[in-house]
Structure formats: C-alpha cells, structure tokens
N, C-alpha and C. Protein backbone atom coordinates (compact mmCIF):
# COMPACT_ATOMS: atom_id res chain seq x y z
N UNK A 1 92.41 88.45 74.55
CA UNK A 1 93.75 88.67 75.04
C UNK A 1 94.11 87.70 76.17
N UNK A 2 93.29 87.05 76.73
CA UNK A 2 93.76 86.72 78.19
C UNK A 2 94.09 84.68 77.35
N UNK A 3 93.63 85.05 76.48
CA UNK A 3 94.04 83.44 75.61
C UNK A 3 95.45 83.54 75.49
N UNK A 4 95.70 84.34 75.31
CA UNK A 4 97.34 85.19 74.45
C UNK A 4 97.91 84.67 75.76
N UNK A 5 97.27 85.38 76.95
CA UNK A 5 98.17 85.39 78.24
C UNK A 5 98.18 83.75 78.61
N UNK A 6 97.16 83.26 78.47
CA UNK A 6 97.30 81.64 79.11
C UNK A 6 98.07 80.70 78.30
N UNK A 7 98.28 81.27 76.95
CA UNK A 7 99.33 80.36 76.35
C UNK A 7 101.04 81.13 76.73
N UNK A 8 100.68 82.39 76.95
CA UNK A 8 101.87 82.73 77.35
C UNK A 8 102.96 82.01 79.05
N UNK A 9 101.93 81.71 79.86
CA UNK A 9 101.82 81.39 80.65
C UNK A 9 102.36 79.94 80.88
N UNK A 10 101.98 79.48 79.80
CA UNK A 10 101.67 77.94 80.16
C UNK A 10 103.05 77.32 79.27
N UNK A 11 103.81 78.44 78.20
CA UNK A 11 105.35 78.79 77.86
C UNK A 11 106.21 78.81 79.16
N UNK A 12 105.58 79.37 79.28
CA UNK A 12 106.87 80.16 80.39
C UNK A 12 106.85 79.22 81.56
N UNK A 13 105.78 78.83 81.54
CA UNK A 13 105.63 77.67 82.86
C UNK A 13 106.83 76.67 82.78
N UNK A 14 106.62 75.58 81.65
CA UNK A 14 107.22 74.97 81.27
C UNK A 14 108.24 74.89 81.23
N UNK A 15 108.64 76.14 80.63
CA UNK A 15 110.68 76.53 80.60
C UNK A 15 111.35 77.06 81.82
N UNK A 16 110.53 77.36 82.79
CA UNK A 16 110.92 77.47 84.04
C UNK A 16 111.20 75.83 84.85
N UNK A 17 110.31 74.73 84.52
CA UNK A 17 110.80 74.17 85.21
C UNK A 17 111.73 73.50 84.71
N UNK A 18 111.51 73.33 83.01
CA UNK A 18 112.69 72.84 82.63
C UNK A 18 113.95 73.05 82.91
N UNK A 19 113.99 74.54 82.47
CA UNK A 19 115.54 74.94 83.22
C UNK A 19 116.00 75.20 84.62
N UNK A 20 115.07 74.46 85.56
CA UNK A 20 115.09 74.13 86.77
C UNK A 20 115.80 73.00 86.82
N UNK A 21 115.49 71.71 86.17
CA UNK A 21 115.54 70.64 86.16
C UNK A 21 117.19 70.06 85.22
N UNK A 22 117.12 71.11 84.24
CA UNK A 22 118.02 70.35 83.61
C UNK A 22 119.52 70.48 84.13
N UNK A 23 120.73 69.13 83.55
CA UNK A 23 121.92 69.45 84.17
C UNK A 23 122.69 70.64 84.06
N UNK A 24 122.78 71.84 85.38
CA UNK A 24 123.50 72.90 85.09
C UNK A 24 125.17 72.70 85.22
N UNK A 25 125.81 72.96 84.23
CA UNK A 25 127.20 73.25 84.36
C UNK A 25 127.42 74.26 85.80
N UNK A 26 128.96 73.54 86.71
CA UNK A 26 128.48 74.64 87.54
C UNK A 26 129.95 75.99 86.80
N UNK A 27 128.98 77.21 86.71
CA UNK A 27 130.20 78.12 85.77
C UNK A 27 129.76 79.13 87.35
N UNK A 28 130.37 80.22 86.61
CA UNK A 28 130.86 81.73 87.03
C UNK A 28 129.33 82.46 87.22
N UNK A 29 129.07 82.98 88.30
CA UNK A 29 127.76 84.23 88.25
C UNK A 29 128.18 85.32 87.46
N UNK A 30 127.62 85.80 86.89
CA UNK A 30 127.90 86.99 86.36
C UNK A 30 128.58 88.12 87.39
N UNK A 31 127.68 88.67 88.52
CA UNK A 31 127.69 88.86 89.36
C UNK A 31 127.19 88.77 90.91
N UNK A 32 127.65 88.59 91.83
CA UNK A 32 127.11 88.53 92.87
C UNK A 32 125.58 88.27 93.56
N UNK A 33 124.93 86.78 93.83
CA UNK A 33 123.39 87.19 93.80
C UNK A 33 122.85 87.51 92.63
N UNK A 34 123.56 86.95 91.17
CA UNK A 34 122.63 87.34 89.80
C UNK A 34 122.00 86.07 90.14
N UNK A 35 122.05 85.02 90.32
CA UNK A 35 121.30 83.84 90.62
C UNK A 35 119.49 83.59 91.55
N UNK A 36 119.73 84.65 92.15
CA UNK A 36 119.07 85.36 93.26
C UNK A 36 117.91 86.03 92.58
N UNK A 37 118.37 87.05 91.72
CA UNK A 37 117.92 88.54 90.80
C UNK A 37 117.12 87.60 89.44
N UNK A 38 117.64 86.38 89.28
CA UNK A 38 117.12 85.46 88.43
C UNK A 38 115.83 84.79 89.15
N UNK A 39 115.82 84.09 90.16
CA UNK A 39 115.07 83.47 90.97
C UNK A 39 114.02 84.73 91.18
N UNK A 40 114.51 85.56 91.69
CA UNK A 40 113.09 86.88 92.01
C UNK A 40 112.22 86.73 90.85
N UNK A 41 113.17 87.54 89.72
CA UNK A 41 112.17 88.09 88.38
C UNK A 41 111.54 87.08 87.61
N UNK A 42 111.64 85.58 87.75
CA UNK A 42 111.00 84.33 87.70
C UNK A 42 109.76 84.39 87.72
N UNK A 43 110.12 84.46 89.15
CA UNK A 43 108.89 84.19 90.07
C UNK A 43 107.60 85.07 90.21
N UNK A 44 108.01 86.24 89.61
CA UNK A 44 107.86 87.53 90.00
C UNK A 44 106.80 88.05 88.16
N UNK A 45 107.41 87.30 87.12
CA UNK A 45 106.68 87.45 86.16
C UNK A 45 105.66 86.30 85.84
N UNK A 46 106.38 84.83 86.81
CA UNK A 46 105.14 84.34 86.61
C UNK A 46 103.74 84.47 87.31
N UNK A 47 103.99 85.56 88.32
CA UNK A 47 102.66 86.01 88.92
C UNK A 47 101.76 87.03 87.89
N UNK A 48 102.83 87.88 87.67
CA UNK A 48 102.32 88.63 86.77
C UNK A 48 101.05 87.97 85.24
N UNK A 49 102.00 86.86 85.11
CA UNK A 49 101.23 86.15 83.72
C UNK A 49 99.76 85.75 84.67
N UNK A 50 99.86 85.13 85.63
CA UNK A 50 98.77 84.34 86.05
C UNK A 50 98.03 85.53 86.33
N UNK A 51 98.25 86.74 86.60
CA UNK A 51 97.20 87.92 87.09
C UNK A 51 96.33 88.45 85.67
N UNK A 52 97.53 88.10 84.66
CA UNK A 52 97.03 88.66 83.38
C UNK A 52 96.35 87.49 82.74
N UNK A 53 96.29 86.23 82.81
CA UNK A 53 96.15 84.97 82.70
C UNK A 53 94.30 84.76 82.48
N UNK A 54 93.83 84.71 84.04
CA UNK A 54 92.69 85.08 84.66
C UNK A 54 92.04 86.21 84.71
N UNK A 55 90.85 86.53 84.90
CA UNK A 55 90.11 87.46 85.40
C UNK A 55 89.86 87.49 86.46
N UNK A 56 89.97 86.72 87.26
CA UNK A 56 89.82 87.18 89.38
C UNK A 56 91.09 87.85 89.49
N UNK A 57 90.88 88.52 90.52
CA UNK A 57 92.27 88.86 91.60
C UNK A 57 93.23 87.89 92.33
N UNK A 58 94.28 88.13 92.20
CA UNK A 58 95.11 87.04 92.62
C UNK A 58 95.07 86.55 94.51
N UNK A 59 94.77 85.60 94.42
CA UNK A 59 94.30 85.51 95.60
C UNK A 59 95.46 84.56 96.90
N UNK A 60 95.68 84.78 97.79
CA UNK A 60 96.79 83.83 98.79
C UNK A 60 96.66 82.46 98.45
N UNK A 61 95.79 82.21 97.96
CA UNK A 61 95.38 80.73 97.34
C UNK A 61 96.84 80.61 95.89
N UNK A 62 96.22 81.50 95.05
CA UNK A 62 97.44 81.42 94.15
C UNK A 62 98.74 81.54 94.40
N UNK A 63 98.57 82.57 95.32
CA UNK A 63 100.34 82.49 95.74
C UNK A 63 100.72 81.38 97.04
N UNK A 64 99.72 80.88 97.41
CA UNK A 64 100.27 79.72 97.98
C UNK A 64 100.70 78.46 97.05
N UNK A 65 100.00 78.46 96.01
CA UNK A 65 100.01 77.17 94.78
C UNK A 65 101.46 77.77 94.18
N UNK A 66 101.74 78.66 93.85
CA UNK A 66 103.44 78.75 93.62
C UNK A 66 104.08 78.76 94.34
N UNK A 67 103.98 79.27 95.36
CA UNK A 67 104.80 79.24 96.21
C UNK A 67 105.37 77.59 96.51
N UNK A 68 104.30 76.72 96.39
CA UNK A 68 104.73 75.57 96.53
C UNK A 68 105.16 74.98 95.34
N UNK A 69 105.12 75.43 94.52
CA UNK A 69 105.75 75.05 93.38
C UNK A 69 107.41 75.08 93.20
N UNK A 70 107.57 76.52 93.82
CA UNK A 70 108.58 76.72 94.21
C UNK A 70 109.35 75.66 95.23
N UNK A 71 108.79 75.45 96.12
CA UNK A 71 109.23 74.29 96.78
C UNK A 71 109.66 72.55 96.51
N UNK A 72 108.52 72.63 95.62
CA UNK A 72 109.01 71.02 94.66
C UNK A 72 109.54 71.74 93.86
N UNK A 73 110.05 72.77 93.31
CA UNK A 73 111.41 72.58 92.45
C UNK A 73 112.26 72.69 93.08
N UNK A 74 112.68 73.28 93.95
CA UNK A 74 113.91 73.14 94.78
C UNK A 74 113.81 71.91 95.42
N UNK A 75 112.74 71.32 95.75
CA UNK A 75 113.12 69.38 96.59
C UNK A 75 113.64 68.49 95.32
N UNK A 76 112.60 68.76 94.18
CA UNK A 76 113.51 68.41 92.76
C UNK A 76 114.69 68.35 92.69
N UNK A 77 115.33 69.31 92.70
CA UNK A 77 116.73 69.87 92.33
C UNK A 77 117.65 68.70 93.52
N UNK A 78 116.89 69.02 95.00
CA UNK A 78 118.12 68.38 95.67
C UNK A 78 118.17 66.90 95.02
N UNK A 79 117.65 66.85 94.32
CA UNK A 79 117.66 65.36 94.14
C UNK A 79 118.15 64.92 92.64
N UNK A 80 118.85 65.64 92.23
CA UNK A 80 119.42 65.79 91.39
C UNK A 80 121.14 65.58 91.45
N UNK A 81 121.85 65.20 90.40
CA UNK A 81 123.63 65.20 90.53
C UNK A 81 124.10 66.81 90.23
N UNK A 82 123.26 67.83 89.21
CA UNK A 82 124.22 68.37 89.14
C UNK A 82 123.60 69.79 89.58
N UNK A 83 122.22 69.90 90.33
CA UNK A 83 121.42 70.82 91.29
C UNK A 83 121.59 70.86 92.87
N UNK A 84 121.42 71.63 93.38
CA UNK A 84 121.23 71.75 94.86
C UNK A 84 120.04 72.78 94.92
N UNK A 85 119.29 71.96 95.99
CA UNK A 85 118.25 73.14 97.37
C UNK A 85 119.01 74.23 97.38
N UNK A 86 118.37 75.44 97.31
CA UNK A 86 118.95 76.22 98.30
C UNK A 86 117.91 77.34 98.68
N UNK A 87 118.14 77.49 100.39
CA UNK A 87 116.86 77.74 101.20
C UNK A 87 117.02 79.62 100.42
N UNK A 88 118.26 80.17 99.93
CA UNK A 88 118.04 81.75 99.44
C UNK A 88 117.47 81.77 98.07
N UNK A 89 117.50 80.34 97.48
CA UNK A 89 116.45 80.70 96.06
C UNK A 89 115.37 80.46 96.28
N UNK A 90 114.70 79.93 97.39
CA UNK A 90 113.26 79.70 98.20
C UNK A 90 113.06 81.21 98.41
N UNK A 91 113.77 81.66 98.91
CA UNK A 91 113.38 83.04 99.59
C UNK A 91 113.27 84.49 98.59
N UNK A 92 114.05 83.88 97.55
CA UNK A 92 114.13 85.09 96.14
C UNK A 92 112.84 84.66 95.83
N UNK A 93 112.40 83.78 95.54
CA UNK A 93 111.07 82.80 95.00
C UNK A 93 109.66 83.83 95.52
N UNK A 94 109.54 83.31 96.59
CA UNK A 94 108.53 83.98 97.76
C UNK A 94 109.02 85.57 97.31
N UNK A 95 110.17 85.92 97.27
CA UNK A 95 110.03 87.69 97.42
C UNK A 95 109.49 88.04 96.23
N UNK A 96 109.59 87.33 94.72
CA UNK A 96 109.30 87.70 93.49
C UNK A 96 107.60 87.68 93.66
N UNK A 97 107.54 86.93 94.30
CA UNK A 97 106.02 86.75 94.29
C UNK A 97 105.14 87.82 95.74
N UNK A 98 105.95 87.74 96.75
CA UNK A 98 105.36 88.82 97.67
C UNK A 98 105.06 90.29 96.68
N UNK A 99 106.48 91.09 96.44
CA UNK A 99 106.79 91.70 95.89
C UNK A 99 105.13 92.30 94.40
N UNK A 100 105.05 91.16 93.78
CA UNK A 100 104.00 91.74 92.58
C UNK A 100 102.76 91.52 93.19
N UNK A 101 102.72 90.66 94.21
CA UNK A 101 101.48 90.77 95.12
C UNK A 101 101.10 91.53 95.72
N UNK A 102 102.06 92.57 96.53
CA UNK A 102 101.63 93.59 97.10
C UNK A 102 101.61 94.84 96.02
N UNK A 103 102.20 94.97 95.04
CA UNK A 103 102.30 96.57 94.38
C UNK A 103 101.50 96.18 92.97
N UNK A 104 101.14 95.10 92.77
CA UNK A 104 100.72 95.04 91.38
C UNK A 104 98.91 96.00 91.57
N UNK A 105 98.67 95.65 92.65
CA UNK A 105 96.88 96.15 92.88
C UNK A 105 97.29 97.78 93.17
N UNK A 106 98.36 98.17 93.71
CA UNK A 106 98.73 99.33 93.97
C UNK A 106 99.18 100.29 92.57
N UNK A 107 99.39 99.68 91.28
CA UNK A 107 100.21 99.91 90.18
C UNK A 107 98.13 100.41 89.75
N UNK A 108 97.68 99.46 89.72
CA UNK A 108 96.27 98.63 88.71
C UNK A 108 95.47 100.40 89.27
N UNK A 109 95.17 100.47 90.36
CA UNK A 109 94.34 101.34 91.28
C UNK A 109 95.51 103.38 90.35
N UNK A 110 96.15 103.04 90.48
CA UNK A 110 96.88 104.51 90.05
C UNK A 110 96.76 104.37 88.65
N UNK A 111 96.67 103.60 87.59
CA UNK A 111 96.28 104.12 86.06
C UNK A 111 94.68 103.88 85.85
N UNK A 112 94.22 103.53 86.57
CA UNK A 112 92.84 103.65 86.69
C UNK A 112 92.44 105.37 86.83
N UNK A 113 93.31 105.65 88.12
CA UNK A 113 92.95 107.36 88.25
C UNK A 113 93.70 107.94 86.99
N UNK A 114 94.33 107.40 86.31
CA UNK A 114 95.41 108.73 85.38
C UNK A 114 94.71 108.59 84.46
C-alpha cells in the first residue's frame, strides 16, 4: 500500500506545482478566502500523503522541507507575469501543514484505542 501512496504522492506533487506555476486568468473567488481554504487543504493533504507515503513519523524535518517548498513556490510565482507572492498563501500553507501535524498523531492514537 504505501507504493500506492508514493505514487499517489508524487501525482499530486507535481500538479500542485504545476498549477502553481501555470498562467492564472485573474477571475472571480468563488467566495471570500476560497483561495486561502485552497492553499490550506493543499498543503494539508500533501502532508497527509507523505505520512501515508513513509513509514517513520513525520518529523519537523519534513515539515520544514515543505514548508520550504512552499516558499519557492510563492518566490516562483512572484516571478511570474500572471502570479503574485502572497505572504496569506504562505501562511494558509504553514497552517495546512501545522494543522495535520498536530492532530494527525492525535486522530492515529484514538482508533488505535477504538
């Protein structure tokens, strides 16, 4: 299974930065901060893959290596015509990833007891 997960992974990798990278039309949010709610759950499932990915525990090491990932895609972007930086999709970034970092071992530990 964890083959399943590293090719899943290594999908999703890819199309994240692609559609990081490529020229966005600038349109309409759906709503308010959906841009944001996008950037979180990103970030937030690609921890998830890498937890399911591997067999160690996810370690500040890993979430420092995305985390900076996160960062060259947003220095990417500024450097782009039809992207911009922006320091609140840095911060959705980091929360998607704080976020499954702290409750995912908390989730793992409670169906263990059930």
């Amino acid at each position: 299974m964890i083959r399943v997960y590293k090719f899943i992974l290594f999908i999703y990798w890819s199309l994240i930065t692609v559609l990081a990278l490529i020229p966005a039309p600038q349109s309409e949010q759906l709503f308010i901060f959906s841009d944001k709610l996008l950037h979180f759950f990103s970030f937030m499932i690609l921890l998830f893959l890498f937890d399911k990915a591997f067999d160690k525990p996810i370690s500040l090491i890993t979430l420092g290596l995305l985390f900076s990932y996160a960062l060259f895609l947003e220095f990417i972007q500024s450097l782009t015509l039809t992207r911009t930086a922006e320091i609140y999709d840095l911060m959705a970034d980091a929360l998607g990833l704080l976020v499954y970092f702290i409750f995912a071992p908390k989730l793992k530990k409670r169906n263990k007891v059930l």
